[in-house]
N, C-alpha and C. Protein backbone atom coordinates (compact mmCIF):
# COMPACT_ATOMS: atom_id res chain seq x y z
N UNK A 1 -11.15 -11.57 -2.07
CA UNK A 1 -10.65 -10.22 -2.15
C UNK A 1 -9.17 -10.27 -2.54
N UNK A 2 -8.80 -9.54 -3.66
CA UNK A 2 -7.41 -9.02 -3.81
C UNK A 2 -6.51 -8.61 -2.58
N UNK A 3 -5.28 -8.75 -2.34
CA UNK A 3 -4.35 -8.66 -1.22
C UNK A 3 -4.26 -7.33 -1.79
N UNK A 4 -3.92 -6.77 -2.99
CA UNK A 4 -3.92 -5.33 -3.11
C UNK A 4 -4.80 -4.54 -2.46
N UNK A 5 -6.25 -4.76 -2.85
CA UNK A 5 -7.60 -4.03 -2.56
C UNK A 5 -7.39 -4.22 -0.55
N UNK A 6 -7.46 -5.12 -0.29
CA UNK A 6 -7.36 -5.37 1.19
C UNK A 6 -5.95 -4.29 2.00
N UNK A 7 -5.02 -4.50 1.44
CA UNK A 7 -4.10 -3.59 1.79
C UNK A 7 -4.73 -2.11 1.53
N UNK A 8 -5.26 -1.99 0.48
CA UNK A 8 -5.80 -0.35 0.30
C UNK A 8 -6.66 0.06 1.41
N UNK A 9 -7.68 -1.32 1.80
CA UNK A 9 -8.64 -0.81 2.54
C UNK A 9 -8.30 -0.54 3.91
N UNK A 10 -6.90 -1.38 4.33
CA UNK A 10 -6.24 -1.18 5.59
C UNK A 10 -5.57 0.51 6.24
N UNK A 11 -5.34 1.12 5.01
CA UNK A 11 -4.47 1.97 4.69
C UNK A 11 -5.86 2.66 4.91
N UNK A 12 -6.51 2.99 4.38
CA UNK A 12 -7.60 3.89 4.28
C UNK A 12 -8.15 4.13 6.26
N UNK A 13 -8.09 2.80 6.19
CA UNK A 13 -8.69 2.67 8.11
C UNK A 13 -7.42 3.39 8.92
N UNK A 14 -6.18 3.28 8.62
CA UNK A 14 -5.54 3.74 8.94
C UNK A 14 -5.00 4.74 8.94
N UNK A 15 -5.57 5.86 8.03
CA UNK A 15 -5.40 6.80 7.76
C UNK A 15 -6.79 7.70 8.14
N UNK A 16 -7.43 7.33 8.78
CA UNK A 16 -8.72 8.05 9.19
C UNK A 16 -9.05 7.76 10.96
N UNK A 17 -9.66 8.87 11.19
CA UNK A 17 -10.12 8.31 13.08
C UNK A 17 -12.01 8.25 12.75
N UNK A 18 -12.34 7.70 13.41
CA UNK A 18 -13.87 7.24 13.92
C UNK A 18 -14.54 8.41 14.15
N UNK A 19 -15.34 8.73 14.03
CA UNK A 19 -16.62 9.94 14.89
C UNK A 19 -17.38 9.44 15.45
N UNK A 20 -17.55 8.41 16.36
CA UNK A 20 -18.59 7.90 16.67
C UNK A 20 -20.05 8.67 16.82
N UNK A 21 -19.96 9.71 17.26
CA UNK A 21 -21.29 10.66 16.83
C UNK A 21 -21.27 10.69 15.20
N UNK A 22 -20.67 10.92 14.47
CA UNK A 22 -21.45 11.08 13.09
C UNK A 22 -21.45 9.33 12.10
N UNK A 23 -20.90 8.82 12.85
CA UNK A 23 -19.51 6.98 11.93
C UNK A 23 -19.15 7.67 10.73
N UNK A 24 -18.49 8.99 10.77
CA UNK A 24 -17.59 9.48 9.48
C UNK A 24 -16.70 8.73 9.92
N UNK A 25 -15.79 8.53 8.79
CA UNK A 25 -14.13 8.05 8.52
C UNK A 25 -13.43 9.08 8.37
N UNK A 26 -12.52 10.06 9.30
CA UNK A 26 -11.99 11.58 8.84
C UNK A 26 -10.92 11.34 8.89
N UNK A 27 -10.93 11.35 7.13
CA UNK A 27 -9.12 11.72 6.76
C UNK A 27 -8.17 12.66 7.55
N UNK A 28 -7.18 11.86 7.98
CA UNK A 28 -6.33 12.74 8.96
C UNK A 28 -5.10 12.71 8.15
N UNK A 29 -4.84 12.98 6.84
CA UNK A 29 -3.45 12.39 6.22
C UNK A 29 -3.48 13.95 5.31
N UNK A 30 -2.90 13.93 3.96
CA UNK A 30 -3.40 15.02 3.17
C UNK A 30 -4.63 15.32 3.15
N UNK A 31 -4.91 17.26 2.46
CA UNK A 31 -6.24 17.65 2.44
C UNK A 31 -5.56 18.78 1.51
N UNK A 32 -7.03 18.52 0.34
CA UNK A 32 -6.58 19.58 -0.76
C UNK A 32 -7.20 21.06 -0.40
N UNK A 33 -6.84 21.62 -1.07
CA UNK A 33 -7.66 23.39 -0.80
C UNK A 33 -8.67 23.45 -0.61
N UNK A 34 -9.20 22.36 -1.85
CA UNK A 34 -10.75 22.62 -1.17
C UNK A 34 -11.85 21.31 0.08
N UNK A 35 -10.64 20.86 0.57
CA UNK A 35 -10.96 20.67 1.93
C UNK A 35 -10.93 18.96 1.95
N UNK A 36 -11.35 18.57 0.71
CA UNK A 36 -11.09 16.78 0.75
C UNK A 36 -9.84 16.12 1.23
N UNK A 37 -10.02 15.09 1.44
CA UNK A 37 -9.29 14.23 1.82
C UNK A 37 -7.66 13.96 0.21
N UNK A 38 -6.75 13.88 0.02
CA UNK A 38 -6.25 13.20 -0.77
C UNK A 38 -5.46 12.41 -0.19
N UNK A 39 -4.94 10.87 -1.45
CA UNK A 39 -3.94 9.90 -0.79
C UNK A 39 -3.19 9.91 -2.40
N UNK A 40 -1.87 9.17 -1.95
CA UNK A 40 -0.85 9.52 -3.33
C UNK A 40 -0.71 7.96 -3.16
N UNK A 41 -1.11 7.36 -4.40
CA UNK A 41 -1.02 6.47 -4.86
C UNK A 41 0.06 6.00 -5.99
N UNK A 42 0.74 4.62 -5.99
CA UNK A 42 1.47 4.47 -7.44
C UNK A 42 1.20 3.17 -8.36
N UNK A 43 1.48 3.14 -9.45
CA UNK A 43 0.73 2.06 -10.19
C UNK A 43 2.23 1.82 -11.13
N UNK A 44 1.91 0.91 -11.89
CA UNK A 44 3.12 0.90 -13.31
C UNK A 44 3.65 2.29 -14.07
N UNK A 45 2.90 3.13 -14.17
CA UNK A 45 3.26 4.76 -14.44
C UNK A 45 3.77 5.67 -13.73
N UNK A 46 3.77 5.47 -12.58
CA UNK A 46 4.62 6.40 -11.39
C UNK A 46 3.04 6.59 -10.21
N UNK A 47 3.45 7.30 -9.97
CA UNK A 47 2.89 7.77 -8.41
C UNK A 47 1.39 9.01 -9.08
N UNK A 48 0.42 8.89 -8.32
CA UNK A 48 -0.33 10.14 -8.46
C UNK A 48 -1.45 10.02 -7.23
N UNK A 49 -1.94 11.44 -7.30
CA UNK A 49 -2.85 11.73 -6.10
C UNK A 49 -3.90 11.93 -6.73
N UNK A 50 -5.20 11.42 -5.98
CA UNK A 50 -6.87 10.89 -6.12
C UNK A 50 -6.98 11.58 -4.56
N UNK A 51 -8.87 11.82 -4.71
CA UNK A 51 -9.40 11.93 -3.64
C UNK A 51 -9.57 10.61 -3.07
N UNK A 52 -8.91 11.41 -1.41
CA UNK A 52 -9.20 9.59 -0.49
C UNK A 52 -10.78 9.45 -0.38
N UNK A 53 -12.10 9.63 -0.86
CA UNK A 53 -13.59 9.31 -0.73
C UNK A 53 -13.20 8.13 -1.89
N UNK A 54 -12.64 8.76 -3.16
CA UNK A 54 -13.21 7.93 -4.75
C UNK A 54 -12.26 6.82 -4.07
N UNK A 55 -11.02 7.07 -3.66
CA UNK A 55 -10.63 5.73 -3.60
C UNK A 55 -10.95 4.79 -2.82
N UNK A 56 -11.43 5.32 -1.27
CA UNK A 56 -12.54 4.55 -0.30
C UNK A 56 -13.49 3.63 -1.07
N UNK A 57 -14.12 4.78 -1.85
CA UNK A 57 -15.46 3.93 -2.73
C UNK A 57 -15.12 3.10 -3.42
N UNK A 58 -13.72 2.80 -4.22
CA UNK A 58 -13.49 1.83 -5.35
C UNK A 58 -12.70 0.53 -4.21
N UNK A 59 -11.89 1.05 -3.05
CA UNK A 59 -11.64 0.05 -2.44
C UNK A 59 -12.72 -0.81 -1.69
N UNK A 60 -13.54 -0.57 -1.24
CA UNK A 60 -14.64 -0.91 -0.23
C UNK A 60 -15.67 -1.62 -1.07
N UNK A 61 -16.19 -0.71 -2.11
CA UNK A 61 -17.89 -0.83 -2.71
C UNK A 61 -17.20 -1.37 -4.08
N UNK A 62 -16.62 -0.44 -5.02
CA UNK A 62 -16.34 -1.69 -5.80
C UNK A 62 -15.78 -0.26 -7.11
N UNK A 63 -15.75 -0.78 -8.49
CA UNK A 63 -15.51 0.13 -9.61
C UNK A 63 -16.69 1.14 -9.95
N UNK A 64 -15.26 2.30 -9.75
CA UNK A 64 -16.29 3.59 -10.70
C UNK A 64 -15.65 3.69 -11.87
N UNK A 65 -16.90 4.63 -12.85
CA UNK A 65 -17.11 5.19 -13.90
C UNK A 65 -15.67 5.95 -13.80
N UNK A 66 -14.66 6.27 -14.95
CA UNK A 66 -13.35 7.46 -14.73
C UNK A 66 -14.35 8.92 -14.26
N UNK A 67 -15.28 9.17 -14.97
CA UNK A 67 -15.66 10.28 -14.99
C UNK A 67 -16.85 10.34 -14.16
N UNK A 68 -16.99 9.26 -12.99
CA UNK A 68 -17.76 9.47 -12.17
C UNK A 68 -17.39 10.08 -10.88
N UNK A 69 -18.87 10.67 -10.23
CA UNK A 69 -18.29 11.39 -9.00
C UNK A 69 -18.73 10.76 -7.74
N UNK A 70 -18.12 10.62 -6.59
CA UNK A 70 -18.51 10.36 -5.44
C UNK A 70 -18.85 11.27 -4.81
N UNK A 71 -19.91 10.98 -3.88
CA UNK A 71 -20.38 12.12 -3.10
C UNK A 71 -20.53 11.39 -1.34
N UNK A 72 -20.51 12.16 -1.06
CA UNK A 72 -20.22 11.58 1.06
C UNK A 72 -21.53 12.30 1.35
N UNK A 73 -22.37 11.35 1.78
CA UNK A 73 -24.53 11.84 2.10
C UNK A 73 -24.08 12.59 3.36
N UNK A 74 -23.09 12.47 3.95
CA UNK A 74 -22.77 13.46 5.54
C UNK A 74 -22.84 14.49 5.02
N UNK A 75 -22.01 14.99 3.93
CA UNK A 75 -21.46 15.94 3.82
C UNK A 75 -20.17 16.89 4.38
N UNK A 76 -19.62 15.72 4.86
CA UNK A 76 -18.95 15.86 5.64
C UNK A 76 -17.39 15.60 4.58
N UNK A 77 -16.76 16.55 3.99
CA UNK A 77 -15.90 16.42 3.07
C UNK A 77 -14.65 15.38 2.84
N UNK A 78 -14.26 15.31 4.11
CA UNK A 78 -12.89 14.88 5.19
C UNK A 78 -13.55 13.05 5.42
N UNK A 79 -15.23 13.02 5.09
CA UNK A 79 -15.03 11.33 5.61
C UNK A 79 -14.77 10.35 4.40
N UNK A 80 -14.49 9.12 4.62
CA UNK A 80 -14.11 8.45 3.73
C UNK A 80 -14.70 6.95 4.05
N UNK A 81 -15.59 6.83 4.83
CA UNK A 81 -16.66 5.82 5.53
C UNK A 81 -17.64 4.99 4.46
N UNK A 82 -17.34 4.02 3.70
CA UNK A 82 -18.13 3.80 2.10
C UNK A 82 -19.59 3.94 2.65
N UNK A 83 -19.91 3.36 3.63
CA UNK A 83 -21.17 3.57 3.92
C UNK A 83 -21.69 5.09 4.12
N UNK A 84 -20.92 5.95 3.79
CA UNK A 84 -20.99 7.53 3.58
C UNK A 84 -21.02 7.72 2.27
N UNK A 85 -20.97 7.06 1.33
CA UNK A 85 -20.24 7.44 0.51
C UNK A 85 -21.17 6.85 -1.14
N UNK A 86 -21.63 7.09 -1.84
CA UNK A 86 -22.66 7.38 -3.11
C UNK A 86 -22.03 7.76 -4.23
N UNK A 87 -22.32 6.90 -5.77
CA UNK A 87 -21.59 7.01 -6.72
C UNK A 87 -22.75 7.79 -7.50
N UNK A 88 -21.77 8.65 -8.42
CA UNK A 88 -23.10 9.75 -9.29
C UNK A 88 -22.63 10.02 -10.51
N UNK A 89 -23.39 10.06 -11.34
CA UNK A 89 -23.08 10.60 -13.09
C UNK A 89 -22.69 11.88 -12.93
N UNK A 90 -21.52 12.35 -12.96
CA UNK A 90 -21.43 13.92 -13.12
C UNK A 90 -22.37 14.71 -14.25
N UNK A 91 -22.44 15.75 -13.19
CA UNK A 91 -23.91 16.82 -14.00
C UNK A 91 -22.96 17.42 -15.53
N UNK A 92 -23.65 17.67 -15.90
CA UNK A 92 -23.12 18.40 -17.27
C UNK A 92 -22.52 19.75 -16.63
N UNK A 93 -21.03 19.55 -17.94
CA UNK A 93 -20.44 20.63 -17.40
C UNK A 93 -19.37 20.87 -15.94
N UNK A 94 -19.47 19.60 -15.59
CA UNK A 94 -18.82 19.64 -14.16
C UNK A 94 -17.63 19.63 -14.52
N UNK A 95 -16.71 20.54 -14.11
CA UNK A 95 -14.99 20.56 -14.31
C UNK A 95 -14.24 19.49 -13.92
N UNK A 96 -14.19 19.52 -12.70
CA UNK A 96 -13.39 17.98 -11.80
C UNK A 96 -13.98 17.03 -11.47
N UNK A 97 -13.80 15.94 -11.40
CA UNK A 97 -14.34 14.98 -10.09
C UNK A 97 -13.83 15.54 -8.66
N UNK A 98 -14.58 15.04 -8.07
CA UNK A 98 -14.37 15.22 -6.36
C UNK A 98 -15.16 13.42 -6.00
């Protein structure tokens, strides 16, 4: 494992509490309007903000599609638990990722 990816995944644990009734991962850090989790990330280009699920999923499970979507089977918007967490072809027509 990458010391990057491992640091991400630390950050992610650390940025979430346990449910032991549901084993969601609930983002306790930023949350956009419409209710997800976000984390502000920076790379060689400057700084930008992603949903904390997609980045859970790419830290944990592995590479997505740019234009793929993650989805959390809880439904539970706020978790970020990879084992919550399902990669999907966006439907036609879909505006954003989430």
């Amino acid at each position: 494992m990458h010391p990057r990816q491992k640091k991400l995944q630390d950050r992610i644990k650390a940025s979430s509490i346990r449910d032991p009734e549901t084993g969601c991962w609930l983002w306790n850090r930023q949350v956009s309007h419409s209710g997800y989790g976000k984390i502000t990330l920076a790379d060689e280009t400057g700084t930008f903000t992603e949903s904390a699920h997609r980045i859970s999923y790419v830290a944990f499970v592995g590479r997505l599609r740019r234009d793929g979507v993650v989805r959390q089977t809880c439904g539970n918007r706020l978790c970020v638990n990879p084992d919550h967490l399902v990669s999907m072809d966006p439907p036609p027509g879909e505006p954003e990722k989430t």
